[in-house]
Protein backbone atom coordinates (compact mmCIF):
# COMPACT_ATOMS: atom_id res chain seq x y z
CA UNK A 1 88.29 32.52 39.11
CA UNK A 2 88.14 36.04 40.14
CA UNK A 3 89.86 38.07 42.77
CA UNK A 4 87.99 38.92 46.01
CA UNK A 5 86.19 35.75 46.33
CA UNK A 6 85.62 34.74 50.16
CA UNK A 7 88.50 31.77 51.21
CA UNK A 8 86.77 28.04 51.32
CA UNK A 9 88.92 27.37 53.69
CA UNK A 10 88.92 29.66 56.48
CA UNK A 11 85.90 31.44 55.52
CA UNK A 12 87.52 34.91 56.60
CA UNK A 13 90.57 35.57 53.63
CA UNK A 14 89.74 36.57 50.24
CA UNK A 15 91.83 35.48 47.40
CA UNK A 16 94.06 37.18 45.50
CA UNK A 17 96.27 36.89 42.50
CA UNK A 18 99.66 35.95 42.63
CA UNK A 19 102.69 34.75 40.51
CA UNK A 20 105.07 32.53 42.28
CA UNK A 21 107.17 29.37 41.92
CA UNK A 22 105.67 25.95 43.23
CA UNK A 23 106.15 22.62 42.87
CA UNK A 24 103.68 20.39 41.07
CA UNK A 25 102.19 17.09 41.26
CA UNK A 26 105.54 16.72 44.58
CA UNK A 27 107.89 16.59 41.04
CA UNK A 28 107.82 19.53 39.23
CA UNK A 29 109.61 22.88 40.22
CA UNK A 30 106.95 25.74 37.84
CA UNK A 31 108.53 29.04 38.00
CA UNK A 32 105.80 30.92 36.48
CA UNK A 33 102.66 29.54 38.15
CA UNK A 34 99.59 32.03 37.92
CA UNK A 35 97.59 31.07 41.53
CA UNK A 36 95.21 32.82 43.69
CA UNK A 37 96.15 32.94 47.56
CA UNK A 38 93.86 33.76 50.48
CA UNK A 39 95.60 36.48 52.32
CA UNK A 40 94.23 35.22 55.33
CA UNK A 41 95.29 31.84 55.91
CA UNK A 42 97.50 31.34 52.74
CA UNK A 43 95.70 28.37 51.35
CA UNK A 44 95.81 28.79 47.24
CA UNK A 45 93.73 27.30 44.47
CA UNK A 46 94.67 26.93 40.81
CA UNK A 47 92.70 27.88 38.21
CA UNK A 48 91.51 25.21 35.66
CA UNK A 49 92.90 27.30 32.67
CA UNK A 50 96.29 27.92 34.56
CA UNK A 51 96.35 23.85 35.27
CA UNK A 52 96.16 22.90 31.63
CA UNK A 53 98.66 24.98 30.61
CA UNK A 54 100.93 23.23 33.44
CA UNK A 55 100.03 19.85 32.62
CA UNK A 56 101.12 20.45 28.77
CA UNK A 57 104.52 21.56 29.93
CA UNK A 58 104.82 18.14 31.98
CA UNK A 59 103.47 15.85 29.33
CA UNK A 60 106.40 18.04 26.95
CA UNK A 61 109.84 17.19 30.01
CA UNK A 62 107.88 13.96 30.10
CA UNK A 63 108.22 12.99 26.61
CA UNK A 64 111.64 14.76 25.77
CA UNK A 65 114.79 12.58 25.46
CA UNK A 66 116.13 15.27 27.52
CA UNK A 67 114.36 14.33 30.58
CA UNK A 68 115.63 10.71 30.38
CA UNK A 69 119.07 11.37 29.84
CA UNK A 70 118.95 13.95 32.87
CA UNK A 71 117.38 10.97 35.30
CA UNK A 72 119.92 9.01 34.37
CA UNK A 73 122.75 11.29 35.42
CA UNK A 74 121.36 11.87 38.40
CA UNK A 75 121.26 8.52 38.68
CA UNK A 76 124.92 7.78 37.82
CA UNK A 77 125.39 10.79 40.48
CA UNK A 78 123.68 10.14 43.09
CA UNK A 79 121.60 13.48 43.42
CA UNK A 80 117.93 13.32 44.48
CA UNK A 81 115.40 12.77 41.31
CA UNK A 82 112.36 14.18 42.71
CA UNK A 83 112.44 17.53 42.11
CA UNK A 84 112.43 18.84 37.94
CA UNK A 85 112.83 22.80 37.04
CA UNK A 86 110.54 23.59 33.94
């Protein structure tokens, strides 16, 4: 995707590059995420490219011991397990 492209959503914003955190898939906290934003309405898309890259960091936390010994102290600790920082 390209910069300047008209919004698909309200049809009057353009969207524009931006580098922010957001959470993925309503689990995973991405710190680096590469979107583009209309900055009209504020409606964002993410590019395929910037997707896969995402998705291989998941499928990494996903399959780490790491990650299941984390759930389970939060577990043992009572402290929410929805939300995971990569």
């Amino acid at each position: 995707m390209r910069e300047n492209v008209e919004c698909v959503m309200c049809e009057k914003g353009e969207y524009k590059e931006v580098h922010k955190t957001e959470i993925f898939l309503d689990k995973y906290l991405i710190e680096d995420a590469h979107l583009y934003e209309c900055d009209t309405c504020g409606s964002d898309v993410i590019p395929q490219e910037e997707n896969r890259r995402i998705m291989e960091k998941v499928k990494k936390l996903e399959n780490s011991a790491l990650h299941r010994l984390m759930n389970k102290v939060k577990s043992w600790l009572f402290l929410p397990s929805k939300i995971q920082i990569l």
